[in-house]
PDB file of N, CA and C in Angstrom:
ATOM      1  N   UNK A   1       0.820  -1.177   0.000  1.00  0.00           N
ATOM      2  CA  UNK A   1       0.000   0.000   0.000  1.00  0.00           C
ATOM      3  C   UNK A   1       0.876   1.257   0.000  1.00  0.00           C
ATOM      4  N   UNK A   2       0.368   1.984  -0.859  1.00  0.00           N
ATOM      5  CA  UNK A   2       1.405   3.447  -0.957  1.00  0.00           C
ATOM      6  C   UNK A   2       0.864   4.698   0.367  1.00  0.00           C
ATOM      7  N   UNK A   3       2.011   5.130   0.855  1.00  0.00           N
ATOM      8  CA  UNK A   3       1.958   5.837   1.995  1.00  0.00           C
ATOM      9  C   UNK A   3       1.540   7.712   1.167  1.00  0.00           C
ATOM     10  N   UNK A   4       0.534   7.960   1.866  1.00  0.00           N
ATOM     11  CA  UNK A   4       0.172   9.379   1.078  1.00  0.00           C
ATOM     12  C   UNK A   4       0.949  10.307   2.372  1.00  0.00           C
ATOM     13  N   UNK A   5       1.188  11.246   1.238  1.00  0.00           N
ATOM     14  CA  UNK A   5       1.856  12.323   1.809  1.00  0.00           C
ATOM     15  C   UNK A   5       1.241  14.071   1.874  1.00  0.00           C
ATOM     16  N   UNK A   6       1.362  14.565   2.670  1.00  0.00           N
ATOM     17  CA  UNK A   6       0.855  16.057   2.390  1.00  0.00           C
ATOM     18  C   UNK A   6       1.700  16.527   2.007  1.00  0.00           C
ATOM     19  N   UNK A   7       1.447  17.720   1.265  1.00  0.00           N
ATOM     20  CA  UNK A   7       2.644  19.139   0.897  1.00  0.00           C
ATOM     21  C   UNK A   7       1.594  20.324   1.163  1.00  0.00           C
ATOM     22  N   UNK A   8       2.378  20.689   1.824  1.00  0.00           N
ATOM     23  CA  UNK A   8       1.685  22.440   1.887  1.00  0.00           C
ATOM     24  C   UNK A   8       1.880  23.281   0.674  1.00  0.00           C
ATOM     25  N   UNK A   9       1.059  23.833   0.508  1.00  0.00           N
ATOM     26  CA  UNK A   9       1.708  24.925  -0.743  1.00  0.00           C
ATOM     27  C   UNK A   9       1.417  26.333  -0.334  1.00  0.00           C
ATOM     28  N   UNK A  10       2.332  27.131  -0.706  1.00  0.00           N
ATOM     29  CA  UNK A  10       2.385  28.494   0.046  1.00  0.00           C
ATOM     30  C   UNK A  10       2.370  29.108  -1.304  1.00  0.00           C
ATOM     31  N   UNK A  11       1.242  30.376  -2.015  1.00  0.00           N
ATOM     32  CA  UNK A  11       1.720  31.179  -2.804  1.00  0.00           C
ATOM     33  C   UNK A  11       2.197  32.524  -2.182  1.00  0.00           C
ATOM     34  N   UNK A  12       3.154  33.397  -3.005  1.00  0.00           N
ATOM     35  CA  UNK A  12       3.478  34.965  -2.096  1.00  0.00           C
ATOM     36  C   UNK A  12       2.545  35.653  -3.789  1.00  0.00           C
ATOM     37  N   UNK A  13       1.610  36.396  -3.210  1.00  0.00           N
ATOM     38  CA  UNK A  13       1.292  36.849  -4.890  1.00  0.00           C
ATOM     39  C   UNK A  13       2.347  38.614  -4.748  1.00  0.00           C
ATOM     40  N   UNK A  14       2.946  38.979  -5.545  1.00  0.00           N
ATOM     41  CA  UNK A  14       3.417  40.317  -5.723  1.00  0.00           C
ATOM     42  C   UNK A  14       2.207  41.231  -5.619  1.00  0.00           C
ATOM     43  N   UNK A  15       2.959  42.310  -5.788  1.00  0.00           N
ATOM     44  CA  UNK A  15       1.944  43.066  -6.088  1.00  0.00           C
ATOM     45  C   UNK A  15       1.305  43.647  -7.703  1.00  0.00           C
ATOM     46  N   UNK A  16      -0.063  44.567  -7.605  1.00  0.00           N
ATOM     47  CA  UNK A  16      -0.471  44.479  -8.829  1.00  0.00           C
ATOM     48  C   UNK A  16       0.470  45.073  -9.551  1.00  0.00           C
ATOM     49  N   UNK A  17       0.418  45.612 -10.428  1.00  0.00           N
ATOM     50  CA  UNK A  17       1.047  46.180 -11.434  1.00  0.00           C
ATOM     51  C   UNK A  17       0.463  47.138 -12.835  1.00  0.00           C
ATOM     52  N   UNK A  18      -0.013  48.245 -12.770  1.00  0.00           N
ATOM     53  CA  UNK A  18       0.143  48.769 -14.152  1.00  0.00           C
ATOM     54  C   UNK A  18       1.288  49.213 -15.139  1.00  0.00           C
ATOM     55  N   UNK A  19       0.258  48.564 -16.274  1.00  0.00           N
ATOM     56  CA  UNK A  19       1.494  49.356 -17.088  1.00  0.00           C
ATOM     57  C   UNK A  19       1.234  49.962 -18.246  1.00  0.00           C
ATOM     58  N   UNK A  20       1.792  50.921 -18.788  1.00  0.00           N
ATOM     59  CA  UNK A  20       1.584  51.769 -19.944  1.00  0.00           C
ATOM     60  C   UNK A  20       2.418  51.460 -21.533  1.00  0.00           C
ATOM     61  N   UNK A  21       3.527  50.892 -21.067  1.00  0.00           N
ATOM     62  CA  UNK A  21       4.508  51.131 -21.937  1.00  0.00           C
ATOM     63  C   UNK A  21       5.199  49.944 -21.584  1.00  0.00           C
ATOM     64  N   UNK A  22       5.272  49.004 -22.594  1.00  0.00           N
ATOM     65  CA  UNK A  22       6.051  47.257 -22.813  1.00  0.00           C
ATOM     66  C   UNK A  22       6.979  47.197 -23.732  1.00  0.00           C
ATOM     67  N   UNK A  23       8.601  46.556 -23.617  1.00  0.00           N
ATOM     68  CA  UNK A  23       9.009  46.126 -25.042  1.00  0.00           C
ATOM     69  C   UNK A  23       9.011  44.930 -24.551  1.00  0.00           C
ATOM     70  N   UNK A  24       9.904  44.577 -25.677  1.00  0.00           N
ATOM     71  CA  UNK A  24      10.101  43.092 -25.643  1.00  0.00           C
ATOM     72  C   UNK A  24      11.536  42.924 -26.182  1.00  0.00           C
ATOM     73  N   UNK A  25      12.658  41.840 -25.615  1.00  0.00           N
ATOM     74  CA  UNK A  25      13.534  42.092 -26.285  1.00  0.00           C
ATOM     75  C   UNK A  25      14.115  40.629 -26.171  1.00  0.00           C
ATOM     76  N   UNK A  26      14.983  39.723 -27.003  1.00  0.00           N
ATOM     77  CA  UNK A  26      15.198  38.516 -26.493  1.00  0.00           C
ATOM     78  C   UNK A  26      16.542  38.358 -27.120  1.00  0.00           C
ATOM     79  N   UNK A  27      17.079  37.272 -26.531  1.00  0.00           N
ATOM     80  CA  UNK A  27      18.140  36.742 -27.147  1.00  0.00           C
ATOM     81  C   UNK A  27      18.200  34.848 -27.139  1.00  0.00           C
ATOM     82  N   UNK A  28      19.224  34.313 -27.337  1.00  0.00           N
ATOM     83  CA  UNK A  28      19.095  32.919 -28.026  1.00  0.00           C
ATOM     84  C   UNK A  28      18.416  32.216 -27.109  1.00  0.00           C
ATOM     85  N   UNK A  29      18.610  32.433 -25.596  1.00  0.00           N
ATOM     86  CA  UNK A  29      18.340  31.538 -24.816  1.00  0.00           C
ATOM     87  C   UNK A  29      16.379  32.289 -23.943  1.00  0.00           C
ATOM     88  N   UNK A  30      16.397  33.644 -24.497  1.00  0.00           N
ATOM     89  CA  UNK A  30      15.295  34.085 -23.387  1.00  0.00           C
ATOM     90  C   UNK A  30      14.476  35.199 -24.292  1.00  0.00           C
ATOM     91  N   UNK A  31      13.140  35.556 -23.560  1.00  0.00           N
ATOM     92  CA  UNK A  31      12.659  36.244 -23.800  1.00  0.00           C
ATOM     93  C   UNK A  31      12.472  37.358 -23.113  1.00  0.00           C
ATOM     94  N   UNK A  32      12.312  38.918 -23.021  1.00  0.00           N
ATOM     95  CA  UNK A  32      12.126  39.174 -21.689  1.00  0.00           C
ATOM     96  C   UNK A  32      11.400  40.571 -21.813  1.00  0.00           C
ATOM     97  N   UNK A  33       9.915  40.321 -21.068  1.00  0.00           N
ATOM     98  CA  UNK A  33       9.098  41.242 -21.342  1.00  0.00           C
ATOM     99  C   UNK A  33       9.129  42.207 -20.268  1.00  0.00           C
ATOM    100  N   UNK A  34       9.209  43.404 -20.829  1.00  0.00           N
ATOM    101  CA  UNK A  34       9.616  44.502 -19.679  1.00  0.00           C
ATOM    102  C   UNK A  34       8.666  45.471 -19.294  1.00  0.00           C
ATOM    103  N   UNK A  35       7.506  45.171 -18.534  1.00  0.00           N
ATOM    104  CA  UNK A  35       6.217  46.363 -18.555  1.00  0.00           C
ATOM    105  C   UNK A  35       6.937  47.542 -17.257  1.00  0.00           C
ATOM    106  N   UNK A  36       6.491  48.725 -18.372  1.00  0.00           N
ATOM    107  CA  UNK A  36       6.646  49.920 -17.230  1.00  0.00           C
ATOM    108  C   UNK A  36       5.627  50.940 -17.182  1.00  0.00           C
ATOM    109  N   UNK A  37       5.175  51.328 -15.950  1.00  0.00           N
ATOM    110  CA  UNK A  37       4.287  52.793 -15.980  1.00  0.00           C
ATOM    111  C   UNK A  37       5.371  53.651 -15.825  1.00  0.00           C
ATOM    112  N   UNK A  38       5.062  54.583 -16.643  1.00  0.00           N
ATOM    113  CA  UNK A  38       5.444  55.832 -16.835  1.00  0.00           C
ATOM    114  C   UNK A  38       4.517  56.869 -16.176  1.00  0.00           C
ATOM    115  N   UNK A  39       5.189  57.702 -15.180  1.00  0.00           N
ATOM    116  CA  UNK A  39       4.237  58.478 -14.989  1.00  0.00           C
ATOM    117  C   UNK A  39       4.616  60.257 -14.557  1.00  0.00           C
ATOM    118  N   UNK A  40       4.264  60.859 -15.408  1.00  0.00           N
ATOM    119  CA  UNK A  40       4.637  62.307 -14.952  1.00  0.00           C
ATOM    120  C   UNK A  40       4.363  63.312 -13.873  1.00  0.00           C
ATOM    121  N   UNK A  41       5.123  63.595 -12.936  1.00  0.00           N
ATOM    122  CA  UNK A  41       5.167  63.964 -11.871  1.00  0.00           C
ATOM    123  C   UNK A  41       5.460  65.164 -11.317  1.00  0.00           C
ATOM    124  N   UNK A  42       4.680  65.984 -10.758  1.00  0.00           N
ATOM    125  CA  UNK A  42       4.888  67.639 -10.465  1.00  0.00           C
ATOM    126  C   UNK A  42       4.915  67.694  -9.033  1.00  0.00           C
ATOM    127  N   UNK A  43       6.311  68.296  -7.996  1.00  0.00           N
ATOM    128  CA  UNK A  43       5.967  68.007  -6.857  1.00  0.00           C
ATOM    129  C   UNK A  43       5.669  69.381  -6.499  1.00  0.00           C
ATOM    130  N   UNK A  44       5.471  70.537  -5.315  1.00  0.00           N
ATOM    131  CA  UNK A  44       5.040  70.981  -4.782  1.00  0.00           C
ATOM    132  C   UNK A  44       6.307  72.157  -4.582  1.00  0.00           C
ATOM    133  N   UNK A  45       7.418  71.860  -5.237  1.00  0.00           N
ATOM    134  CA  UNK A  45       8.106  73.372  -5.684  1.00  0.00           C
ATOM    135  C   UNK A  45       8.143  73.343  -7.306  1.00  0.00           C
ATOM    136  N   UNK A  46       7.486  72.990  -7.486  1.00  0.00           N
ATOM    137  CA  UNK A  46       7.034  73.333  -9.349  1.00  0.00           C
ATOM    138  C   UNK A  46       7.893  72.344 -10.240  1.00  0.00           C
ATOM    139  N   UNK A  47       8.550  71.047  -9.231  1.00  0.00           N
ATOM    140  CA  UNK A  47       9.616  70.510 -10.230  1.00  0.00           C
ATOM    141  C   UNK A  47       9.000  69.594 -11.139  1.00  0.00           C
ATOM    142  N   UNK A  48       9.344  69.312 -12.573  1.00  0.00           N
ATOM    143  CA  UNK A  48       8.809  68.568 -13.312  1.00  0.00           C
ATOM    144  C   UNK A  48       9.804  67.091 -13.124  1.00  0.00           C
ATOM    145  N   UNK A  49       9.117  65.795 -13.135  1.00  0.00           N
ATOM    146  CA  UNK A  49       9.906  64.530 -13.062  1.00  0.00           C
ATOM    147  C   UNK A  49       8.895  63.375 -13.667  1.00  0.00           C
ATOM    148  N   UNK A  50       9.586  62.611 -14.236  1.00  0.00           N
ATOM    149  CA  UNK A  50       9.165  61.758 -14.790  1.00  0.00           C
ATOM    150  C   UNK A  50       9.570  60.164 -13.593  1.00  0.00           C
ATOM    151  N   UNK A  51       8.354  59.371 -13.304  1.00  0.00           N
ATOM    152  CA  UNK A  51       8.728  58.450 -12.493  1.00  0.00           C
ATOM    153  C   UNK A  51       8.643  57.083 -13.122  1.00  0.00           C
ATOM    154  N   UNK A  52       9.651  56.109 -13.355  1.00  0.00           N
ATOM    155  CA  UNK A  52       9.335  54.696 -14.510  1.00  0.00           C
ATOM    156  C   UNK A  52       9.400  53.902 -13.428  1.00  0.00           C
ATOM    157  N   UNK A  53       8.394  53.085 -13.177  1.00  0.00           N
ATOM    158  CA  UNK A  53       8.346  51.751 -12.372  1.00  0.00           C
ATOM    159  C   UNK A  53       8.274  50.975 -13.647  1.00  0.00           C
ATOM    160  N   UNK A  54       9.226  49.725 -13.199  1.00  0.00           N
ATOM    161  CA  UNK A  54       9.020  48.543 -14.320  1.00  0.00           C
ATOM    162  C   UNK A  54       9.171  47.155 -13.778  1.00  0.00           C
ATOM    163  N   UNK A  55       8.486  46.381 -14.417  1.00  0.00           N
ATOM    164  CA  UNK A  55       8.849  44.634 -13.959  1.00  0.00           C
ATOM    165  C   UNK A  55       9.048  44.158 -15.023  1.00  0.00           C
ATOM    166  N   UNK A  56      10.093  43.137 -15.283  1.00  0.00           N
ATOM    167  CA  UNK A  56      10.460  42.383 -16.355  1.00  0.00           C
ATOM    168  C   UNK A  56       9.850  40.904 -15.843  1.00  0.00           C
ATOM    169  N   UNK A  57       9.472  40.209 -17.062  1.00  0.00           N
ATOM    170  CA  UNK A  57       9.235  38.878 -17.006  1.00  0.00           C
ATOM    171  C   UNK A  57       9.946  37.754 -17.900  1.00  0.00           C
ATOM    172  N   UNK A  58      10.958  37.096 -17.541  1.00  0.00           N
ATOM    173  CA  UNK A  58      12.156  36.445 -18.252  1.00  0.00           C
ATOM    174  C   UNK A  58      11.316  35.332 -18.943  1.00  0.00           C
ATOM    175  N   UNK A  59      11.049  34.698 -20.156  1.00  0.00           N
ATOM    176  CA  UNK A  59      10.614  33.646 -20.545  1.00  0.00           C
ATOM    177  C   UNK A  59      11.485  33.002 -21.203  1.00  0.00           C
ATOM    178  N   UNK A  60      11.250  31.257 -21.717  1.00  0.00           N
ATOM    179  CA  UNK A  60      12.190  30.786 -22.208  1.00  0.00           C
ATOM    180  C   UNK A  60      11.432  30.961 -23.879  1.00  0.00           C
ATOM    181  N   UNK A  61      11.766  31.025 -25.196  1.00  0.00           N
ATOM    182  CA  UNK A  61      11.558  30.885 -26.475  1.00  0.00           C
ATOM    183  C   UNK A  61       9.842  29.731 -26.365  1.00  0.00           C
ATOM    184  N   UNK A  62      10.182  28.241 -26.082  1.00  0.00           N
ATOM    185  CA  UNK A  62       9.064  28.232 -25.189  1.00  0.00           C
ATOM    186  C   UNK A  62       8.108  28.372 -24.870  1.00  0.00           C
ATOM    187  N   UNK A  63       8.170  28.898 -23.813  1.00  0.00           N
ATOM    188  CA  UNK A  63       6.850  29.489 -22.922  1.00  0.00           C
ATOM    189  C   UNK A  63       6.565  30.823 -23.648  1.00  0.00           C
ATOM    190  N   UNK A  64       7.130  31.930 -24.041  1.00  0.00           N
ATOM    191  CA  UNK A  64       6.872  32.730 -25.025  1.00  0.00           C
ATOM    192  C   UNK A  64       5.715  32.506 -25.746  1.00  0.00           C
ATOM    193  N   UNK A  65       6.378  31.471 -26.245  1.00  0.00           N
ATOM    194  CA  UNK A  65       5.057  31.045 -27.765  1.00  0.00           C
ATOM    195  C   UNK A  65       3.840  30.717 -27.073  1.00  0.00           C
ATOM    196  N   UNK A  66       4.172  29.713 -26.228  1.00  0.00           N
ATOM    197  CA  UNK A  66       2.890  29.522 -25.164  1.00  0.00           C
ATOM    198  C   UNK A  66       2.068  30.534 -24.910  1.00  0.00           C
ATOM    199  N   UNK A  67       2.574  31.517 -24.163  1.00  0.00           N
ATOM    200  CA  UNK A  67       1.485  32.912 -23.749  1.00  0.00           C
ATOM    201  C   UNK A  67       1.394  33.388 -25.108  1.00  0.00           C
ATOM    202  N   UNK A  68       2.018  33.518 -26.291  1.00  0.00           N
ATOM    203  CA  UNK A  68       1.073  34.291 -26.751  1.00  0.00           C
ATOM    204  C   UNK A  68       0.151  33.221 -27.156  1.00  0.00           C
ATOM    205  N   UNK A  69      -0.147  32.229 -27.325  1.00  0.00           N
ATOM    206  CA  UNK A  69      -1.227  31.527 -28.033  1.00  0.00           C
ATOM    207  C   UNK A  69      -2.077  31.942 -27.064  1.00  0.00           C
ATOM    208  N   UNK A  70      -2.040  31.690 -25.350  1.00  0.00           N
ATOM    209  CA  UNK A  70      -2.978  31.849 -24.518  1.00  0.00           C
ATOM    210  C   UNK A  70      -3.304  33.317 -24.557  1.00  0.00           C
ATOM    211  N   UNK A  71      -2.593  34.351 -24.885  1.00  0.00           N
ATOM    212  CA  UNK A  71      -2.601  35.444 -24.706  1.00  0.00           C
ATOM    213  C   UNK A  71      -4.051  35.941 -26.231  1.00  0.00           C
ATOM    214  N   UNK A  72      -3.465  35.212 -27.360  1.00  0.00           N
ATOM    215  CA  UNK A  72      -4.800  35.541 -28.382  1.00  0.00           C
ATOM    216  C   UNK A  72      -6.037  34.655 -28.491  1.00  0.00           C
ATOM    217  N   UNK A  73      -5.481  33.557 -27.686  1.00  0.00           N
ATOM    218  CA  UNK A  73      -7.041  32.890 -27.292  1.00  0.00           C
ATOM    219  C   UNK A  73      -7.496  33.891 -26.467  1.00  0.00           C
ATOM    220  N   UNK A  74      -6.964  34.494 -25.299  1.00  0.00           N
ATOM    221  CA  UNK A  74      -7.595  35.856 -24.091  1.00  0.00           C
ATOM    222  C   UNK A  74      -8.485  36.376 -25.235  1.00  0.00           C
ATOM    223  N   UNK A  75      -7.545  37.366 -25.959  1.00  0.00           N
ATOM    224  CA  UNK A  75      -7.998  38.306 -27.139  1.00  0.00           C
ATOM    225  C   UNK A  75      -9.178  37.702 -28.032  1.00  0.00           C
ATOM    226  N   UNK A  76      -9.331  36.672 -28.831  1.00  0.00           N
ATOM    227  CA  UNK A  76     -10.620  35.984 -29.496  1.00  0.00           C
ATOM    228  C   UNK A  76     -11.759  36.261 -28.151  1.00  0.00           C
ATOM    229  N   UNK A  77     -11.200  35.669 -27.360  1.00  0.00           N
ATOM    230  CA  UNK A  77     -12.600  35.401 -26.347  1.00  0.00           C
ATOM    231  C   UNK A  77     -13.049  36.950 -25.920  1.00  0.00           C
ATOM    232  N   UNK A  78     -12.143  37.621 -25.599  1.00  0.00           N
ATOM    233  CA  UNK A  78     -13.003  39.540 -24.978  1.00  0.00           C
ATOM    234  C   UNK A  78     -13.485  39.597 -26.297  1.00  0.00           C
ATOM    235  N   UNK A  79     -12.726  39.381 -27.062  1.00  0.00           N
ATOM    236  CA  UNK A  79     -13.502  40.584 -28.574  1.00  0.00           C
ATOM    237  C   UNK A  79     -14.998  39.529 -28.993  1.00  0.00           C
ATOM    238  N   UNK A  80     -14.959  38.514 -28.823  1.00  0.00           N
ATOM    239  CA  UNK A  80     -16.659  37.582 -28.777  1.00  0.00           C
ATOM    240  C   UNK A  80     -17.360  38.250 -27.864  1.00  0.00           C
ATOM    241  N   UNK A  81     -17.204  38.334 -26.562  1.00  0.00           N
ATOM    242  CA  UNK A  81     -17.892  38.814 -25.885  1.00  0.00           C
ATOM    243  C   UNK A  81     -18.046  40.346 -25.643  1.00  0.00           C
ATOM    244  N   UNK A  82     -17.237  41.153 -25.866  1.00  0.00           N
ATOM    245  CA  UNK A  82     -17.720  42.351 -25.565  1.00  0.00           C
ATOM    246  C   UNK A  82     -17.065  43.424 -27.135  1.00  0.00           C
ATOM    247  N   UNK A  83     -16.823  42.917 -28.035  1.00  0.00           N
ATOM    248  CA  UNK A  83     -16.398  43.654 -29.026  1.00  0.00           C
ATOM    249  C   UNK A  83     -14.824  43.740 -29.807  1.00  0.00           C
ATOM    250  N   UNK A  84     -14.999  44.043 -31.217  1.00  0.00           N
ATOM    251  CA  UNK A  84     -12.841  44.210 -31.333  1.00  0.00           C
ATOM    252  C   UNK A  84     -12.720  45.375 -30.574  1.00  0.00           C
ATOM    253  N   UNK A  85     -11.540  45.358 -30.492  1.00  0.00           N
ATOM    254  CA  UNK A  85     -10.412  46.455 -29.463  1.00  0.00           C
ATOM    255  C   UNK A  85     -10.612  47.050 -30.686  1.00  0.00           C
ATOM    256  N   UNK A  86     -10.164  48.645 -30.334  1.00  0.00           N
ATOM    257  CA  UNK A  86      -9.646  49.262 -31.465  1.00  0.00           C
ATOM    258  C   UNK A  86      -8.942  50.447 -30.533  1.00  0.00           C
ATOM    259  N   UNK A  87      -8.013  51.221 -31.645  1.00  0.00           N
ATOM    260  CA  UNK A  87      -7.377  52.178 -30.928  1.00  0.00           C
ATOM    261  C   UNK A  87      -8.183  53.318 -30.600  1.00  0.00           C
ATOM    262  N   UNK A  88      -8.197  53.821 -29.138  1.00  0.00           N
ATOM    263  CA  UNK A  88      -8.420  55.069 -28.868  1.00  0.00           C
ATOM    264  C   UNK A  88      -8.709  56.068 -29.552  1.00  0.00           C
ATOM    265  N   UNK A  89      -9.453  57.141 -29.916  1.00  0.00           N
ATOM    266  CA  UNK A  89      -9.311  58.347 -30.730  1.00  0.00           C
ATOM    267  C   UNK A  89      -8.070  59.186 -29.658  1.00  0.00           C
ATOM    268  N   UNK A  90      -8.514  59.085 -28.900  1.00  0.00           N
ATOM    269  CA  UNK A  90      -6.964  59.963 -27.932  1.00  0.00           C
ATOM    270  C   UNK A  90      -5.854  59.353 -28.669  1.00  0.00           C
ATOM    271  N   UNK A  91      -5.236  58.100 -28.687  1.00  0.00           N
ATOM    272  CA  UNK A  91      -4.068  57.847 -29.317  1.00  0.00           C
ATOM    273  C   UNK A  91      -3.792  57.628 -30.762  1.00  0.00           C
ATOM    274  N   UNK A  92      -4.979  57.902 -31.670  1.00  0.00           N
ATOM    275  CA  UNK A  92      -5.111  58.500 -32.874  1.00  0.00           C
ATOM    276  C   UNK A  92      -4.094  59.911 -32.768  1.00  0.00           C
ATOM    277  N   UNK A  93      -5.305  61.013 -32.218  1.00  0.00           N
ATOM    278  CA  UNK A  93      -5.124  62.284 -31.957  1.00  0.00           C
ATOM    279  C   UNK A  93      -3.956  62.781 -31.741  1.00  0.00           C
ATOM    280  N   UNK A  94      -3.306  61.994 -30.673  1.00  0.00           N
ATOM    281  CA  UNK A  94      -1.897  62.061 -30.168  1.00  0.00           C
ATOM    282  C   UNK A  94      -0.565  61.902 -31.234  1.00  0.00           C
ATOM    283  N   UNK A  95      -1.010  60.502 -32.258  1.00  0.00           N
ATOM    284  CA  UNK A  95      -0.086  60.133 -32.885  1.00  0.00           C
ATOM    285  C   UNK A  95       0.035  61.194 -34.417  1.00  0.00           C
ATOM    286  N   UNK A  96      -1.274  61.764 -34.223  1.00  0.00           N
ATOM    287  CA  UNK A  96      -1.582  62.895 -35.232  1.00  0.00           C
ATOM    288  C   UNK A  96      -0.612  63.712 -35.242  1.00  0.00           C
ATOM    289  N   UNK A  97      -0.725  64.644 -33.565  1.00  0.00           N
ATOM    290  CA  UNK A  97      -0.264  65.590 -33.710  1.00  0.00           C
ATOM    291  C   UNK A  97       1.290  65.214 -33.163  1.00  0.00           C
ATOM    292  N   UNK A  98       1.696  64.429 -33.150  1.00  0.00           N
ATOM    293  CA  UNK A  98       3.382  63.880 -33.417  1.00  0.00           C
ATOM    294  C   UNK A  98       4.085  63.922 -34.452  1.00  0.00           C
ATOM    295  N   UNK A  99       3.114  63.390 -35.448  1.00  0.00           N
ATOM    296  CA  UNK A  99       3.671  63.777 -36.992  1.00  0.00           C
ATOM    297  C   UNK A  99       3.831  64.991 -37.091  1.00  0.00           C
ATOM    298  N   UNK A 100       2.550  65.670 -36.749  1.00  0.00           N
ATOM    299  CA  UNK A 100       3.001  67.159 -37.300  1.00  0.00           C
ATOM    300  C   UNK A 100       4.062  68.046 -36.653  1.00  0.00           C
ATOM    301  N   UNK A 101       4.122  67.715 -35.861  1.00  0.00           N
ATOM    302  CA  UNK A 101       5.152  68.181 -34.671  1.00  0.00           C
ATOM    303  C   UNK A 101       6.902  67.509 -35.191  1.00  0.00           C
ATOM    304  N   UNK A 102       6.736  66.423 -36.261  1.00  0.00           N
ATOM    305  CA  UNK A 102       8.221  65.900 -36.754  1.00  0.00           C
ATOM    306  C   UNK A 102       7.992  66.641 -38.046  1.00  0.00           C
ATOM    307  N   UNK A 103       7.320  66.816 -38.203  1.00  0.00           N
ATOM    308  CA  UNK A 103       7.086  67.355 -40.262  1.00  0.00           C
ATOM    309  C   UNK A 103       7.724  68.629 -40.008  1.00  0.00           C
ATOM    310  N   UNK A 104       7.261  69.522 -38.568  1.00  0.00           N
ATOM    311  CA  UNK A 104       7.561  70.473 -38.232  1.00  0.00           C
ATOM    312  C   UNK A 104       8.853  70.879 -38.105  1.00  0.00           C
ATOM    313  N   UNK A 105       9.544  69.998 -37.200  1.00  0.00           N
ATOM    314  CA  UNK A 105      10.973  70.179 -37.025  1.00  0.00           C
ATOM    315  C   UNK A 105      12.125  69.878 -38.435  1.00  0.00           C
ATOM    316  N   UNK A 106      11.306  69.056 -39.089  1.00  0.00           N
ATOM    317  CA  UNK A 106      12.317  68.324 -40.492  1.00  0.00           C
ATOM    318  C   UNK A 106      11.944  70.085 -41.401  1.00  0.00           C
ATOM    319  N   UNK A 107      11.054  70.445 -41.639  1.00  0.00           N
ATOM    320  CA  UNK A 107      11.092  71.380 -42.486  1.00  0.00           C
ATOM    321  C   UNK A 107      11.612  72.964 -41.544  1.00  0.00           C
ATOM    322  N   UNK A 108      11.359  73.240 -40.554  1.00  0.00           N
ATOM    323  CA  UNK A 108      12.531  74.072 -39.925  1.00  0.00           C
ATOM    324  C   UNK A 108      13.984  73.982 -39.961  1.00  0.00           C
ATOM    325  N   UNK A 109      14.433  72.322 -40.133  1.00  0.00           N
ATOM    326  CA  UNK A 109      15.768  72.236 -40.028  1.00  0.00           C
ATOM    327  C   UNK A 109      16.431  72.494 -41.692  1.00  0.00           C
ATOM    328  N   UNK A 110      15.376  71.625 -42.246  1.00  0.00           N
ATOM    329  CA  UNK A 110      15.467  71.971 -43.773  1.00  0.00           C
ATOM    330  C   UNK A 110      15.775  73.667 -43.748  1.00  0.00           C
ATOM    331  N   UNK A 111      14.822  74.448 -43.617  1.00  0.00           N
ATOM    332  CA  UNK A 111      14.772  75.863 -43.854  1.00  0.00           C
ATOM    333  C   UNK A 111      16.428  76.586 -43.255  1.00  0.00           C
ATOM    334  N   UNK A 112      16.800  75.903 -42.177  1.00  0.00           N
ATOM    335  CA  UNK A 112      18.152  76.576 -41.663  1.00  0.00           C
ATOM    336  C   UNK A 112      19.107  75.878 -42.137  1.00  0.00           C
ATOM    337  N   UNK A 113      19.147  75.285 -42.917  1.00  0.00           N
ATOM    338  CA  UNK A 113      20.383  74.596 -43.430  1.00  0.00           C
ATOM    339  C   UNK A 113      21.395  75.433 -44.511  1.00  0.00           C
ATOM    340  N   UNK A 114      22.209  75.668 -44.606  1.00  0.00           N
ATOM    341  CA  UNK A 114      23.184  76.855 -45.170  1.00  0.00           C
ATOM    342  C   UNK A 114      24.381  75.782 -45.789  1.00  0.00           C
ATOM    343  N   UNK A 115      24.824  76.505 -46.877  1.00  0.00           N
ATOM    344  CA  UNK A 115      26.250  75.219 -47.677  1.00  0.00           C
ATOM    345  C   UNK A 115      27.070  74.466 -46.648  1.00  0.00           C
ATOM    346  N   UNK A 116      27.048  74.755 -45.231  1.00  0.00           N
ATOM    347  CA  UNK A 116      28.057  74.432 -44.463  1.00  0.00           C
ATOM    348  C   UNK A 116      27.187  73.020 -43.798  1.00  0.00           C
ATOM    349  N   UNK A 117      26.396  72.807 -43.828  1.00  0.00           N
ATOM    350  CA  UNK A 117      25.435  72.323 -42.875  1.00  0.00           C
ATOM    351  C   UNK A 117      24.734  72.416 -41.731  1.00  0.00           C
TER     352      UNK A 117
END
């Protein structure tokens, strides 16, 4: 007769996490997803600061592929049930006026450019 055994299992969960802003970057052996909030910060003598919290998540090539399959099964299933994603008009708007804001600077720099460079 086989002798049963207990195991306790203990999880520690971290804490939550937002994030705004993800890359992704890998090499032969890993993957490694890096979420950060970005967040802009004004303290109370007028200083301007930018604050980046970030968590990286190391995967192997792998498990990678894994989440994303689970990750666009996630995606099929919200967009069945509550609609496709689509982008923001804010980050339309935003990415709008970025262009114009580079069109801007390329044709100012254009305009000051003299035989010398």
């Amino acid at each position: 007769m086989k002798e049963e055994k207990q195991i306790n299992l203990r999880v520690k969960d971290g804490d939550q996490f937002y994030s705004n802003e993800t890359t992704i970057n890998f090499g032969p052996v890993e993957f490694v997803l890096d979420f950060r909030c970005v967040t802009h910060i004004q303290d109370v003598a007028e200083n301007r600061s930018i604050l980046i919290r970030h968590n990286a998540v190391i995967l192997t090539p792998y498990h990678a592929k894994s989440f994303l399959q689970v990750l666009n099964k996630a995606i099929v299933d919200y967009e069945n049930r509550f609609g496709e994603i689509k982008k923001p008009g804010e980050i339309k708007k935003a990415e709008d006026l970025i262009k114009k804001e580079r069109k801007k600077l390329e044709k100012d720099k254009e305009d000051n450019e003299t035989y010398f460079g």
